[in-house]
N, C-alpha and C. Protein backbone atom coordinates (compact mmCIF):
# COMPACT_ATOMS: atom_id res chain seq x y z
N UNK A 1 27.47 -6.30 -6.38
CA UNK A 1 27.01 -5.27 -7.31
C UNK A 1 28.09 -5.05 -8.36
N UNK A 2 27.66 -4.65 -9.72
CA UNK A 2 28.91 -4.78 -10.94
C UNK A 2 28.56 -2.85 -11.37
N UNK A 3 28.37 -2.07 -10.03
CA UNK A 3 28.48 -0.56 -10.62
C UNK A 3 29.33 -0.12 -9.56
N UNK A 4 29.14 1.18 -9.52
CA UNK A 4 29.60 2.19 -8.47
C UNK A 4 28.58 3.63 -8.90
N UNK A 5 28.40 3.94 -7.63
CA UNK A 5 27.86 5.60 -8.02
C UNK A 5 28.55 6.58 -8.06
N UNK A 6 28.84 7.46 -9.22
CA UNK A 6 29.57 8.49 -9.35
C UNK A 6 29.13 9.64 -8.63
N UNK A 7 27.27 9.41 -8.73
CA UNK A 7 27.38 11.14 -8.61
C UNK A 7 25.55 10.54 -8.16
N UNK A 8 25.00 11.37 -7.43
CA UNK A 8 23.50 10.94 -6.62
C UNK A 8 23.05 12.72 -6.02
N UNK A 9 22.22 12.92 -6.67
CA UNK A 9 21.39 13.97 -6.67
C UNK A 9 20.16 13.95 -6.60
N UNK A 10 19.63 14.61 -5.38
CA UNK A 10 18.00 15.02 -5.40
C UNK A 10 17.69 16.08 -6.30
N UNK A 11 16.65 15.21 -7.10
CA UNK A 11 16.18 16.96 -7.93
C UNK A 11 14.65 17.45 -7.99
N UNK A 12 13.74 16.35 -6.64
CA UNK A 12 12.45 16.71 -6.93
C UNK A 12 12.04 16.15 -5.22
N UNK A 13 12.01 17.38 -4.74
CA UNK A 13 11.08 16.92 -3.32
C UNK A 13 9.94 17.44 -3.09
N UNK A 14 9.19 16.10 -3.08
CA UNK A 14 7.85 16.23 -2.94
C UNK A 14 7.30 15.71 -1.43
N UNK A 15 5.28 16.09 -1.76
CA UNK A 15 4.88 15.76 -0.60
C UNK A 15 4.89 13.75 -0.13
N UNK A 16 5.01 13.24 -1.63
CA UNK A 16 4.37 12.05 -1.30
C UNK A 16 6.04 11.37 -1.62
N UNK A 17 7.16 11.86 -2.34
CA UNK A 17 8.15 11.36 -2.77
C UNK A 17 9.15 11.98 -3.49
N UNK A 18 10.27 11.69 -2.97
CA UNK A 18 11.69 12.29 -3.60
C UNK A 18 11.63 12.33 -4.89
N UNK A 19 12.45 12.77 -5.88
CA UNK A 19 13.32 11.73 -7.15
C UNK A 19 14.44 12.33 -6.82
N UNK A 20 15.70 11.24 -6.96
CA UNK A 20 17.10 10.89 -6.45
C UNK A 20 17.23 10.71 -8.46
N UNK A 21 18.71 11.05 -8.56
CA UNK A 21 19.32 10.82 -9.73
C UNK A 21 20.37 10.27 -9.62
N UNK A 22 20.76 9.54 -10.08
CA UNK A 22 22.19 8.38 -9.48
C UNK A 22 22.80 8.12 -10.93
N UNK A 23 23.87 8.45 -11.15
CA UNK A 23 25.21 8.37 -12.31
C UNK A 23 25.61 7.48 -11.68
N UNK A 24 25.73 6.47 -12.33
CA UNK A 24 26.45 4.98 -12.23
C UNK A 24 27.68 4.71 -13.34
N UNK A 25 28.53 4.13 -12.97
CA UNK A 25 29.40 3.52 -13.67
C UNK A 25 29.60 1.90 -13.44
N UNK A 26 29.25 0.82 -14.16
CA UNK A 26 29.77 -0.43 -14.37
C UNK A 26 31.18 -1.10 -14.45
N UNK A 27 31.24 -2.00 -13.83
CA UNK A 27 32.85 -2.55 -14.01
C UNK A 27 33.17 -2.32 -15.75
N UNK A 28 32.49 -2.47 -16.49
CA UNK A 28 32.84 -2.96 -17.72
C UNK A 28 33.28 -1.26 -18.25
N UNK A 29 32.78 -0.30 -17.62
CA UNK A 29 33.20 0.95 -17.51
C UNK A 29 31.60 1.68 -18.50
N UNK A 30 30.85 1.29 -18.61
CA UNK A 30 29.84 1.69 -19.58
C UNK A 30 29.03 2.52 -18.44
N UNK A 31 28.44 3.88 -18.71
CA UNK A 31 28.00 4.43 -17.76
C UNK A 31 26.78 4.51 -17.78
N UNK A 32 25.74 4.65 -16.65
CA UNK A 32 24.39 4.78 -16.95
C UNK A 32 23.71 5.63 -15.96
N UNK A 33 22.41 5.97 -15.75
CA UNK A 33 22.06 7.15 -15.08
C UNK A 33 20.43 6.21 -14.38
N UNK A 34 19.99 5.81 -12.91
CA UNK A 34 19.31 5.12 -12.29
C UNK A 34 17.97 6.64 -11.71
N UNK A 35 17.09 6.76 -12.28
CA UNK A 35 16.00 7.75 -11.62
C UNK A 35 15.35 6.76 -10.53
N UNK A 36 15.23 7.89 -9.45
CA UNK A 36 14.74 6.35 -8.40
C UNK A 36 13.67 7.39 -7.48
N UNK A 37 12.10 6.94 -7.39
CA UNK A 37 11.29 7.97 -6.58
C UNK A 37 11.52 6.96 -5.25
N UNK A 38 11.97 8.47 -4.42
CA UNK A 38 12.38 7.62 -2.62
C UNK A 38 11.06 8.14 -1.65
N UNK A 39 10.34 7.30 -1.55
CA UNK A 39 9.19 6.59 -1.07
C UNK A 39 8.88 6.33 0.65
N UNK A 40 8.66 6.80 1.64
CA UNK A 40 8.71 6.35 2.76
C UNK A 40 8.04 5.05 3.17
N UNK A 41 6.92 4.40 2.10
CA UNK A 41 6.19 3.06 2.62
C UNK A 41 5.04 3.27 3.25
N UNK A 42 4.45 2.39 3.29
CA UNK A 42 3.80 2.38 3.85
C UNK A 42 2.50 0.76 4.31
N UNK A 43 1.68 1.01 4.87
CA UNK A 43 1.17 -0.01 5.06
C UNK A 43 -0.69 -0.84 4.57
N UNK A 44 -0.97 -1.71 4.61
CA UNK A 44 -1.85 -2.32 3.71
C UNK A 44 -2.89 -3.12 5.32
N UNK A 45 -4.07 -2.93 5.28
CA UNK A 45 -4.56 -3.49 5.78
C UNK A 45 -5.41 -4.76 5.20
N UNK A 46 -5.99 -5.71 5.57
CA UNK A 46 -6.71 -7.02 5.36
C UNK A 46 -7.44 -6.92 6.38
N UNK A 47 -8.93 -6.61 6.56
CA UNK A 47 -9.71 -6.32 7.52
C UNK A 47 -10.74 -7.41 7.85
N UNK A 48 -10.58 -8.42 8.12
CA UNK A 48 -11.41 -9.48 8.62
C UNK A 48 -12.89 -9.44 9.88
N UNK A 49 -14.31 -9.41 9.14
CA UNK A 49 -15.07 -9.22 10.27
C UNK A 49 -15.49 -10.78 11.01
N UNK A 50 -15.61 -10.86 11.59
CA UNK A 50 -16.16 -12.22 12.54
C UNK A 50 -16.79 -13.40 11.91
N UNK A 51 -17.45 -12.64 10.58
CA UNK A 51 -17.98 -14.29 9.71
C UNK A 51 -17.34 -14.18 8.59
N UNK A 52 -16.50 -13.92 8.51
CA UNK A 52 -15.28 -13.81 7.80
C UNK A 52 -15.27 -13.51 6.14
N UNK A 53 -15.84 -11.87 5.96
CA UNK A 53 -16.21 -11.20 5.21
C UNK A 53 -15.06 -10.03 5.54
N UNK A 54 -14.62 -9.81 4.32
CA UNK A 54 -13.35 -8.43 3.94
C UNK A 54 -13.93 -7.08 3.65
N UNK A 55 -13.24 -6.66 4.76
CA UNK A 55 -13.84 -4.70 4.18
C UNK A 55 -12.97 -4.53 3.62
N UNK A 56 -13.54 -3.61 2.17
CA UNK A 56 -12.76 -3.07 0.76
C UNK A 56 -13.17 -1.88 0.96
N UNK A 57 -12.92 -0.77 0.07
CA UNK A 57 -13.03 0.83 -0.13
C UNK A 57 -12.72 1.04 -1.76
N UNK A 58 -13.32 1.68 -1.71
CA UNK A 58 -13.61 2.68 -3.29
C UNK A 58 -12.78 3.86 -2.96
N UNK A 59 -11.66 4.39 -3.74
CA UNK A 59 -10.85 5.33 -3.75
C UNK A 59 -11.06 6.12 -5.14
N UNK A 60 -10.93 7.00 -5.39
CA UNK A 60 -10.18 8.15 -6.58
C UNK A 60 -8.88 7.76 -6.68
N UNK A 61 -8.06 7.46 -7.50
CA UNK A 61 -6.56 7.56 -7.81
C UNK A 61 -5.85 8.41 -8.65
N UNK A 62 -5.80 9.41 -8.33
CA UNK A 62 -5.66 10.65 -9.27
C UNK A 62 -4.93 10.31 -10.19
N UNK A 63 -3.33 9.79 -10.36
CA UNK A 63 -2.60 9.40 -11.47
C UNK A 63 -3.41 8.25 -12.91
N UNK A 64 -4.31 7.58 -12.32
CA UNK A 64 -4.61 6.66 -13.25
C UNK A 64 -6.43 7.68 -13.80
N UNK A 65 -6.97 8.15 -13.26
CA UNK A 65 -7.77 8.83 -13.12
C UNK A 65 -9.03 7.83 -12.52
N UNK A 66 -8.93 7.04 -12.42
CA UNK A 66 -10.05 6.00 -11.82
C UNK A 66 -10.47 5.74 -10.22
N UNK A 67 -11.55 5.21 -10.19
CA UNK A 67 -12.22 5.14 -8.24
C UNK A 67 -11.81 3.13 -8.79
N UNK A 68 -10.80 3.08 -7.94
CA UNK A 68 -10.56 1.37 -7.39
C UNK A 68 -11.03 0.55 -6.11
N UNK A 69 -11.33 -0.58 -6.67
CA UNK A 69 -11.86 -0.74 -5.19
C UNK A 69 -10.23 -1.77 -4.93
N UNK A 70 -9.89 -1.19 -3.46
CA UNK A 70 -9.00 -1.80 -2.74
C UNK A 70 -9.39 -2.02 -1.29
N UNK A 71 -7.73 -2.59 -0.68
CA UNK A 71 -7.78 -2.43 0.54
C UNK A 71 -7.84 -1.52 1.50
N UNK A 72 -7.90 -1.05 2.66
CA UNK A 72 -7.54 0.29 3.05
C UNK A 72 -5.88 0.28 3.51
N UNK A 73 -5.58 1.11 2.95
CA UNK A 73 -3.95 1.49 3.14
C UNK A 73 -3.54 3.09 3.20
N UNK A 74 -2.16 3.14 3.61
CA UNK A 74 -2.21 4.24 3.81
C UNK A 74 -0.29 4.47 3.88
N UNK A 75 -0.08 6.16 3.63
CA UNK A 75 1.43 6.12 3.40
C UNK A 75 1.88 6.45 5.10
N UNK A 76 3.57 5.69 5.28
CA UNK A 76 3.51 5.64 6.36
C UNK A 76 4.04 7.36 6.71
N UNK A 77 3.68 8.05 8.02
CA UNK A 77 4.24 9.71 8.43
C UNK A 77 5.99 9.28 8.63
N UNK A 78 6.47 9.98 9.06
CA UNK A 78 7.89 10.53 9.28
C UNK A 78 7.86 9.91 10.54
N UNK A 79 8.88 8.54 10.39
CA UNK A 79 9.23 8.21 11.78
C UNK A 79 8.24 7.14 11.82
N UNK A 80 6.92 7.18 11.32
CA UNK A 80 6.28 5.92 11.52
C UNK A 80 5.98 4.95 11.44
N UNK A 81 6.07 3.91 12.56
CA UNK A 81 5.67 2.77 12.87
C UNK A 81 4.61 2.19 11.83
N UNK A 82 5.22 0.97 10.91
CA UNK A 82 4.03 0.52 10.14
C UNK A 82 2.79 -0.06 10.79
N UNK A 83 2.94 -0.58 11.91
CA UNK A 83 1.69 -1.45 12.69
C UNK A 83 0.70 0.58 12.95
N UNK A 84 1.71 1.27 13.73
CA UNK A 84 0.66 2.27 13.47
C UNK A 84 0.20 2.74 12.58
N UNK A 85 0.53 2.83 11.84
CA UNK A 85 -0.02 3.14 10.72
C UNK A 85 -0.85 2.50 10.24
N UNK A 86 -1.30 1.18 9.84
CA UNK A 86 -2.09 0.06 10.13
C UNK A 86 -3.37 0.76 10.60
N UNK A 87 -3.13 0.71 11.77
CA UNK A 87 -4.16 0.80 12.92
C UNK A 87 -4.81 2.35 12.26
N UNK A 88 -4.24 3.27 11.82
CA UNK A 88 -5.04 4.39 11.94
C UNK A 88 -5.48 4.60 10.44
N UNK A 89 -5.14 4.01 9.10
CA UNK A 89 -5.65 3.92 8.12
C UNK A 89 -6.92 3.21 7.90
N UNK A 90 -6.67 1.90 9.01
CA UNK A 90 -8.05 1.12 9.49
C UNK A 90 -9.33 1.71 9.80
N UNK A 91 -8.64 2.43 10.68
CA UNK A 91 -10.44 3.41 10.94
C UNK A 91 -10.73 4.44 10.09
N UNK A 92 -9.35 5.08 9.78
CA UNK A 92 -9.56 6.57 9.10
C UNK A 92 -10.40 6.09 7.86
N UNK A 93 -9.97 5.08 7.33
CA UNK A 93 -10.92 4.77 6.22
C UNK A 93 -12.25 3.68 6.23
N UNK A 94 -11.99 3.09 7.26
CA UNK A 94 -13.49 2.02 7.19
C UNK A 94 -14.39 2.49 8.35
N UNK A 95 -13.66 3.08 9.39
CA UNK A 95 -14.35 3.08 10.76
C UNK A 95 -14.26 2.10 11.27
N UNK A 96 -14.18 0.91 11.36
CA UNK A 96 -13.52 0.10 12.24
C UNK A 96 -11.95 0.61 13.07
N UNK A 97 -11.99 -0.09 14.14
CA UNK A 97 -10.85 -0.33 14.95
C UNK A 97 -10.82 -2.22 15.49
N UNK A 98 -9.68 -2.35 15.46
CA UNK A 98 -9.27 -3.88 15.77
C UNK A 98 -7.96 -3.85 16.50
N UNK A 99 -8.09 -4.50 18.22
CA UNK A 99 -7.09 -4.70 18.82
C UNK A 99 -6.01 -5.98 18.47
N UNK A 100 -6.52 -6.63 17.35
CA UNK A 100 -5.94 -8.03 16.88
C UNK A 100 -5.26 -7.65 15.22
N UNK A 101 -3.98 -6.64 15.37
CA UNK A 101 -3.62 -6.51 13.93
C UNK A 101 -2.14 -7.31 13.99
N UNK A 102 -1.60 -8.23 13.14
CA UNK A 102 -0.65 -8.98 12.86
C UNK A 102 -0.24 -8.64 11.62
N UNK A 103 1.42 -8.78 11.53
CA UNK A 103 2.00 -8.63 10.15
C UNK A 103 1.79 -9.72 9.37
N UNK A 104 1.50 -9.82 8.54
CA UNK A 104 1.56 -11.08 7.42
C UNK A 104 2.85 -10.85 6.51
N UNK A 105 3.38 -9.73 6.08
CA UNK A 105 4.01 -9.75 5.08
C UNK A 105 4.13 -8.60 4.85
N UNK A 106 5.22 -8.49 3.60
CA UNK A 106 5.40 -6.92 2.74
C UNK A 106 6.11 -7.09 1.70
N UNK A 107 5.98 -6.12 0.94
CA UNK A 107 5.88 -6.08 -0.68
C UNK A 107 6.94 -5.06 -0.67
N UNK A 108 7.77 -4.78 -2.14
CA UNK A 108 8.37 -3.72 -2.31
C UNK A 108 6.83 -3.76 -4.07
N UNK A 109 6.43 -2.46 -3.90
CA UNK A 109 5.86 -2.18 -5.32
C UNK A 109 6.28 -1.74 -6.39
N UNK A 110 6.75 -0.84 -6.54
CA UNK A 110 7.74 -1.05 -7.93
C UNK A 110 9.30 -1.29 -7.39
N UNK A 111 9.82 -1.99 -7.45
CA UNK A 111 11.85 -1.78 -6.94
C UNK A 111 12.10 -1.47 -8.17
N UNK A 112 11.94 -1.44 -9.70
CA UNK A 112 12.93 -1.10 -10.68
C UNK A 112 12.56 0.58 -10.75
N UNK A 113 12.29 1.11 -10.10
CA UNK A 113 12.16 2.64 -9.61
C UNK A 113 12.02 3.14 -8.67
N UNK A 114 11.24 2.65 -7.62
CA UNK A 114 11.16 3.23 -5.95
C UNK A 114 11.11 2.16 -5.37
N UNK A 115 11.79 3.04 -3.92
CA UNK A 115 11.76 2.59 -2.52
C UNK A 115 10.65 1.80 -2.01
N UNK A 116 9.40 2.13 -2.49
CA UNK A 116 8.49 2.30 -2.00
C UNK A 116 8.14 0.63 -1.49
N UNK A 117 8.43 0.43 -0.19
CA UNK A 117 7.77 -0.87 0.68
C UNK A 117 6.25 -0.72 1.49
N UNK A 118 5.59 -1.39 1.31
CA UNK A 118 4.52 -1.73 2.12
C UNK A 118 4.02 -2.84 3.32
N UNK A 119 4.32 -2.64 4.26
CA UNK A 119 3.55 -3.39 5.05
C UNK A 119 2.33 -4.17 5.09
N UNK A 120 1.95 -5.69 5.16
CA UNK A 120 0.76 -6.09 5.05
C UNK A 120 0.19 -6.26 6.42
N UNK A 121 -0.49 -6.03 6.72
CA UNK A 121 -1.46 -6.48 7.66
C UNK A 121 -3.01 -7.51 7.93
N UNK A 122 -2.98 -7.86 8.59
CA UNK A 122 -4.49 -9.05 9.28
C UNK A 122 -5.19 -8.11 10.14
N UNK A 123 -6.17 -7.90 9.57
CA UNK A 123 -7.01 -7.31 11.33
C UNK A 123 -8.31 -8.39 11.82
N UNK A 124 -8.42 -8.52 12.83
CA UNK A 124 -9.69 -9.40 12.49
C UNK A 124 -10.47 -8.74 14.50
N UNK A 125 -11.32 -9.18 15.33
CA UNK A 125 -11.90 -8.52 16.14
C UNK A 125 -11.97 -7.53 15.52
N UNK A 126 -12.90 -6.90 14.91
CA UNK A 126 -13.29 -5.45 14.05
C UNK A 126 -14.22 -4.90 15.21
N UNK A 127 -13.91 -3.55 15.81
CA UNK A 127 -15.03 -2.50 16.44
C UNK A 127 -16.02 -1.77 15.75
N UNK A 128 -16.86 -1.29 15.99
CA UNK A 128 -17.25 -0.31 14.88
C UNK A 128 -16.63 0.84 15.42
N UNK A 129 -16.08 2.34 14.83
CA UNK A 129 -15.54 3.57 15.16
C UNK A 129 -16.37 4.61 14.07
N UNK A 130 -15.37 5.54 14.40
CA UNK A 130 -15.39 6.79 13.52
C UNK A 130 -14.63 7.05 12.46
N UNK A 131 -14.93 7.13 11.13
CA UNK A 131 -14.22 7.81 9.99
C UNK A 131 -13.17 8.77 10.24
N UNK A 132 -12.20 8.97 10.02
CA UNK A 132 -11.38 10.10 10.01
C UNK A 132 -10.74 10.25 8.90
N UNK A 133 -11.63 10.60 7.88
CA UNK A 133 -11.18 10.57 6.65
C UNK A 133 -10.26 11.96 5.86
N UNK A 134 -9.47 12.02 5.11
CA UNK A 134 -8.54 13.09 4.72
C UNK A 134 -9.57 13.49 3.59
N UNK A 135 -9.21 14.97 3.69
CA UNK A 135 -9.84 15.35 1.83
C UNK A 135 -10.34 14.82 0.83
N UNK A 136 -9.07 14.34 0.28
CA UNK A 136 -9.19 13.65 -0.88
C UNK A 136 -10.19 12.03 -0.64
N UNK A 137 -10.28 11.22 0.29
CA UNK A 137 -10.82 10.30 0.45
C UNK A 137 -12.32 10.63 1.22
N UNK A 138 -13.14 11.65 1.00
CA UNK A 138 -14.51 12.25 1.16
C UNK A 138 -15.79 10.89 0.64
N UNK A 139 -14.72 10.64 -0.60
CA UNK A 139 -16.35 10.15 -1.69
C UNK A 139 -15.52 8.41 -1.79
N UNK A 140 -14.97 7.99 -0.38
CA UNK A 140 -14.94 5.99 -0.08
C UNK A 140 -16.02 6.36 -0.15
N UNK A 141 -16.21 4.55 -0.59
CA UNK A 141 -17.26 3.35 -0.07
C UNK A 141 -16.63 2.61 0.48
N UNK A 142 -17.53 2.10 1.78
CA UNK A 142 -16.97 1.20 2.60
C UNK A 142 -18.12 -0.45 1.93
N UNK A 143 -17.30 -1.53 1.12
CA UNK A 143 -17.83 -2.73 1.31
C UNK A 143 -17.38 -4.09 1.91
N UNK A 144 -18.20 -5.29 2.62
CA UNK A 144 -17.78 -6.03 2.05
C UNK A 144 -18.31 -7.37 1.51
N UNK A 145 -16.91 -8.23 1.55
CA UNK A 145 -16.95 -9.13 0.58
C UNK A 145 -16.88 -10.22 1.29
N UNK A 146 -16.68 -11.23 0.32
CA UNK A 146 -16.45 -12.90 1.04
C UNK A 146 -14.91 -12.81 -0.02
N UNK A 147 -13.91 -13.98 0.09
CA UNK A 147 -12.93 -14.53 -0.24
C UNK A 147 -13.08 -14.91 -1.58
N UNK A 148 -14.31 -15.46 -1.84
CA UNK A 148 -14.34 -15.85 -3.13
C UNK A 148 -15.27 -14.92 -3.86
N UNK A 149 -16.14 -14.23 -3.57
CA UNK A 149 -16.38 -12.86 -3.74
C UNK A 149 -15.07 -12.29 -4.94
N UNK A 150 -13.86 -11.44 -3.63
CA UNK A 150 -12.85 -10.85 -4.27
C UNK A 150 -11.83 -11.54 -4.68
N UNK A 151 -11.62 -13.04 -5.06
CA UNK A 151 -10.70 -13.61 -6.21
C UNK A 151 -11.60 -13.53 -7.15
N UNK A 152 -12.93 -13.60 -7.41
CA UNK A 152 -13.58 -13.45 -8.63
C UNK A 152 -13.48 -11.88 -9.34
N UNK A 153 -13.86 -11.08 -8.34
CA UNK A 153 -13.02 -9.43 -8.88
C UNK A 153 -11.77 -9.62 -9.34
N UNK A 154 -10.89 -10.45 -8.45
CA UNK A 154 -9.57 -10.09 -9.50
C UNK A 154 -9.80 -10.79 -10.29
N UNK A 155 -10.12 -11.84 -10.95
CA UNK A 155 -10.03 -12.64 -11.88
C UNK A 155 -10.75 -12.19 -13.13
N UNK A 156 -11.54 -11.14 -12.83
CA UNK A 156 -12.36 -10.47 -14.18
C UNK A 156 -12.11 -9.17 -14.15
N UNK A 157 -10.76 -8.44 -13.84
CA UNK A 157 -10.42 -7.21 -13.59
C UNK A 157 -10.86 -6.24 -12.73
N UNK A 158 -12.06 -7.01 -11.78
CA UNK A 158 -12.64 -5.92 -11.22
C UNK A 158 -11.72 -5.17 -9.93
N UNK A 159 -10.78 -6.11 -9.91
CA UNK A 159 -9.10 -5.26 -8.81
C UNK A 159 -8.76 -5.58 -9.53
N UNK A 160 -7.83 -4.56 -9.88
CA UNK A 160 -6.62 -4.47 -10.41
C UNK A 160 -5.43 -3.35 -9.70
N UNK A 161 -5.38 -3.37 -8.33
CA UNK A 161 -4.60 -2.91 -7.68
C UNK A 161 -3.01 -3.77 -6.93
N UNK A 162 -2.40 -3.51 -6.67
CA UNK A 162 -1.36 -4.56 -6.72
C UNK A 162 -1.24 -4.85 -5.48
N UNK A 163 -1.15 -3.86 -4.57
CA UNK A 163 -1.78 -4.04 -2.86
C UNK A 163 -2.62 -4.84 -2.74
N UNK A 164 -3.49 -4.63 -3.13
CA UNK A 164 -4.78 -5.41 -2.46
C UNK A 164 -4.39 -7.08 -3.09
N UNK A 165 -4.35 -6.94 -4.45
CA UNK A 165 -4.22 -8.91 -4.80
C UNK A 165 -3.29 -9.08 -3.57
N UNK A 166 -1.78 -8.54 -3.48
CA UNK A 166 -0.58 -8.93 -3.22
C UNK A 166 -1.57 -9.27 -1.33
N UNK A 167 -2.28 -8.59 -0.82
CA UNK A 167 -2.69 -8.82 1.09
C UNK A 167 -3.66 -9.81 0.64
N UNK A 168 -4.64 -9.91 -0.17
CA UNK A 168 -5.35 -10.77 -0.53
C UNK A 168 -5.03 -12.26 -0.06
N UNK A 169 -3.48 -12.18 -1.23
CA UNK A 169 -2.52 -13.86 -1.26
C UNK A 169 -2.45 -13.95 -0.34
N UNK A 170 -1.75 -12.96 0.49
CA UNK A 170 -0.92 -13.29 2.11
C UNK A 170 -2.14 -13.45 2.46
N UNK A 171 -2.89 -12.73 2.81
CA UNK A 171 -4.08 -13.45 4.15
C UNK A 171 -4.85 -14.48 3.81
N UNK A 172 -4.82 -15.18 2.83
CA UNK A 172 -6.18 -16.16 1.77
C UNK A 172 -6.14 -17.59 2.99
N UNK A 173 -4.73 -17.82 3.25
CA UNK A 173 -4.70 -19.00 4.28
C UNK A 173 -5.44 -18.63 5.89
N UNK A 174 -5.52 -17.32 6.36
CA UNK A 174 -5.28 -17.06 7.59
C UNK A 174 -6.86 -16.54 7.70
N UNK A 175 -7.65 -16.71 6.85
CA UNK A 175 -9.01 -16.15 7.16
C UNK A 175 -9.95 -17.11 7.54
């Protein structure tokens, strides 16, 4: 590394994420100031049913103001286990449960500002369950798709979420 931190301050704690303020100084001595939202992570499911069709969900995204269709994912709690987490975003949002969830992979989503890592996941043996859906996620749709189905969504904007392409790639071999 060609800095040092002078000085690292929280100045915004929130429900979903910090902001940290970090005064840096460079070898060359030029100083600069790093805003960084600190993120706990979380995890991404890839939900595979038996004839090998992908459950997606329709969300609200309050910051962008738009309903996306993605994967089901979810931020990880305090202390938690990404595979659990996995597992309970799985049902909370599709109603499925699957005793067959594997890591494929993980992403950092933005690093030139947050922490924020995600876990990818495979589910495939899909149960049917119960919804346990939060507030804000009232008005999902649960669909799905085929493989070439959703590279044709991304390919004509119809995802444009960075999760979902990014579990998409990772699972495209393993389905």
């Amino acid at each position: 590394m060609n800095y040092r931190i002078l000085k690292s301050e929280v100045v915004f704690s929130g429900k979903v994420f910090n902001t940290k303020v970090d005064q840096i100084e460079y070898t060359s001595g030029n100083l600069s100031v790093r805003e960084v939202a600190e993120h706990p992570g979380g995890a991404v499911v890839v939900p595979v049913t038996d004839d090998g069709k992908i459950i997606m969900v329709t969300q609200h995204r309050f910051p962008v103001d738009k309903v996306l269709l993605e994967l089901p994912a979810g931020k990880l709690g305090k202390s938690e286990n990404p595979l659990h987490c996995a597992v309970r975003e799985l049902e909370e949002e599709t109603g499925y449960k699957s005793d067959n969830v594997i890591e494929i992979g993980s992403i950092y989503t933005t690093p030139g500002y947050s922490t924020e890592k995600l876990w990818i996941y495979l589910a495939k043996n899909l149960k049917p369950g119960n919804h346990n859906r939060e507030e804000g996620e009232f008005g999902m749709e649960v669909f799905k798709f085929t493989l070439k189905e959703i590279e044709d969504k991304i390919y004509n904007g119809e995802i444009v979420d960075g999760k979902t392409i990014c579990g998409i790639y990772l699972a495209k071999n393993l389905i």
